[in-house]
Protein backbone atom coordinates (compact mmCIF):
# COMPACT_ATOMS: atom_id res chain seq x y z
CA UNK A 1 -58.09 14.65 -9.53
CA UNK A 2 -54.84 15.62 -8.00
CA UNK A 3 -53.81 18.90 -6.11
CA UNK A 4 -50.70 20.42 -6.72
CA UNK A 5 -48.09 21.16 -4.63
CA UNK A 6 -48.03 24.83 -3.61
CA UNK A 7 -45.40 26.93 -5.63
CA UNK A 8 -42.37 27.17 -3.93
CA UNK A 9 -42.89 30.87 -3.29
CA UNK A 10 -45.87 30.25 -0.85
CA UNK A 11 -43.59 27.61 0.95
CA UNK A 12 -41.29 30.02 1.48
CA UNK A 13 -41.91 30.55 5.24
CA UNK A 14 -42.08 26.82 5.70
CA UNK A 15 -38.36 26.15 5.35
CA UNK A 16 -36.02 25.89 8.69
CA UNK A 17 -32.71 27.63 8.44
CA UNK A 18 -30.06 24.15 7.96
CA UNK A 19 -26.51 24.42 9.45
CA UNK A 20 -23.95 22.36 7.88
CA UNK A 21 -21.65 20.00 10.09
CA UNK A 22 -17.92 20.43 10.10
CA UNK A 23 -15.58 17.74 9.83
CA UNK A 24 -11.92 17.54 10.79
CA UNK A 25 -9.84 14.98 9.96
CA UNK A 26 -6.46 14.78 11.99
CA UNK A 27 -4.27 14.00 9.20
CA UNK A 28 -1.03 13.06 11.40
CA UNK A 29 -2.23 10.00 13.08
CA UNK A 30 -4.71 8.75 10.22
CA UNK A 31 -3.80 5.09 9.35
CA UNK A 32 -6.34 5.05 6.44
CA UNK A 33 -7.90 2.16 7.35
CA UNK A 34 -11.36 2.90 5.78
CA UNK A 35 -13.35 2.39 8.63
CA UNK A 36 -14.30 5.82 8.31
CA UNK A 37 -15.03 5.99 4.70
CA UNK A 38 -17.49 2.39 5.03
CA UNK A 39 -19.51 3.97 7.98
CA UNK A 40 -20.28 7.53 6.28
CA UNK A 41 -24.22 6.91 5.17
CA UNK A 42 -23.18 10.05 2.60
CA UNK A 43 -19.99 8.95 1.38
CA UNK A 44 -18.42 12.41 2.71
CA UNK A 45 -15.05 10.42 3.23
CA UNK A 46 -12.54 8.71 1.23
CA UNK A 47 -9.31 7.27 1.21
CA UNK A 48 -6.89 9.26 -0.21
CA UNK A 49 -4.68 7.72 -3.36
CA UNK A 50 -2.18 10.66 -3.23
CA UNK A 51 -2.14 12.27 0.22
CA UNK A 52 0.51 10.24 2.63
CA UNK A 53 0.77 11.61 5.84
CA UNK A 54 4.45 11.38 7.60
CA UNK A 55 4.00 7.62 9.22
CA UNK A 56 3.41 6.39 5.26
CA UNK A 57 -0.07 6.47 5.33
CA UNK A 58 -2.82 6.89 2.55
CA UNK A 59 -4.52 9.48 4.80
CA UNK A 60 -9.00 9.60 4.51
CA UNK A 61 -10.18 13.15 3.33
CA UNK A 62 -13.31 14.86 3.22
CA UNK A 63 -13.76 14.99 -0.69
CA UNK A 64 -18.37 15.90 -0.41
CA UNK A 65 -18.03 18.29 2.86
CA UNK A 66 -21.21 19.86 1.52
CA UNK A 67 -23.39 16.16 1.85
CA UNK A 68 -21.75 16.19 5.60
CA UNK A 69 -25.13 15.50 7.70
CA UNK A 70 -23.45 15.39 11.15
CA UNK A 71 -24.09 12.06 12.11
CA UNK A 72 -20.60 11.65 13.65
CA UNK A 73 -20.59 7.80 12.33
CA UNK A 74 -17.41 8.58 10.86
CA UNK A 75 -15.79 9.59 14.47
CA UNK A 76 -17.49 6.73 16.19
CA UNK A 77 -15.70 3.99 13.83
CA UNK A 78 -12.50 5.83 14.02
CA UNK A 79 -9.98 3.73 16.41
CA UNK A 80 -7.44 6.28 15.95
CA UNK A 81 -9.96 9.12 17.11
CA UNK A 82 -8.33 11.12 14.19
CA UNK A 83 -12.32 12.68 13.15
CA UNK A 84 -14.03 15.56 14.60
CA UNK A 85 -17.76 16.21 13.70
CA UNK A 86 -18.99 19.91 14.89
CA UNK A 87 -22.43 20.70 14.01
């Protein structure tokens, strides 16, 4: 009736070698205002409830680096341009 998939030693060779995107928040001028955090399709970013930065501010933080997919929405949305995305 139905074929099964191939054993995942046979797909071995099908696989592409995946880099993971780096993102760097610039904590100083962070104003936490979420924009960020709403835009991220992988909910990589959050608002911090603990980390102030030195203006008073609840500062966002990368709390799932490993989902990070490099879409650089993040850093678009970000009026402060406090987000760098490197893939």
């Amino acid at each position: 009736m139905f074929a099964m998939p191939p054993a995942p030693a046979a797909m071995a060779g099908n696989y592409r070698s995946v880099t993971m995107a780096s993102i760097t928040i610039d904590e100083k001028i962070c104003k936490g205002c979420g924009l960020c955090a709403n835009a991220c399709p992988k909910k990589v970013i959050s608002i911090s409830k603990h980390r102030m930065n030195a203006n008073g501010y609840f500062v966002a933080e990368a709390v799932n680096k490993q989902n990070c997919i490099g879409c650089a929405f993040c850093a678009i949305m970000c009026p402060d341009c406090a987000i760098e995305v490197e893939k």
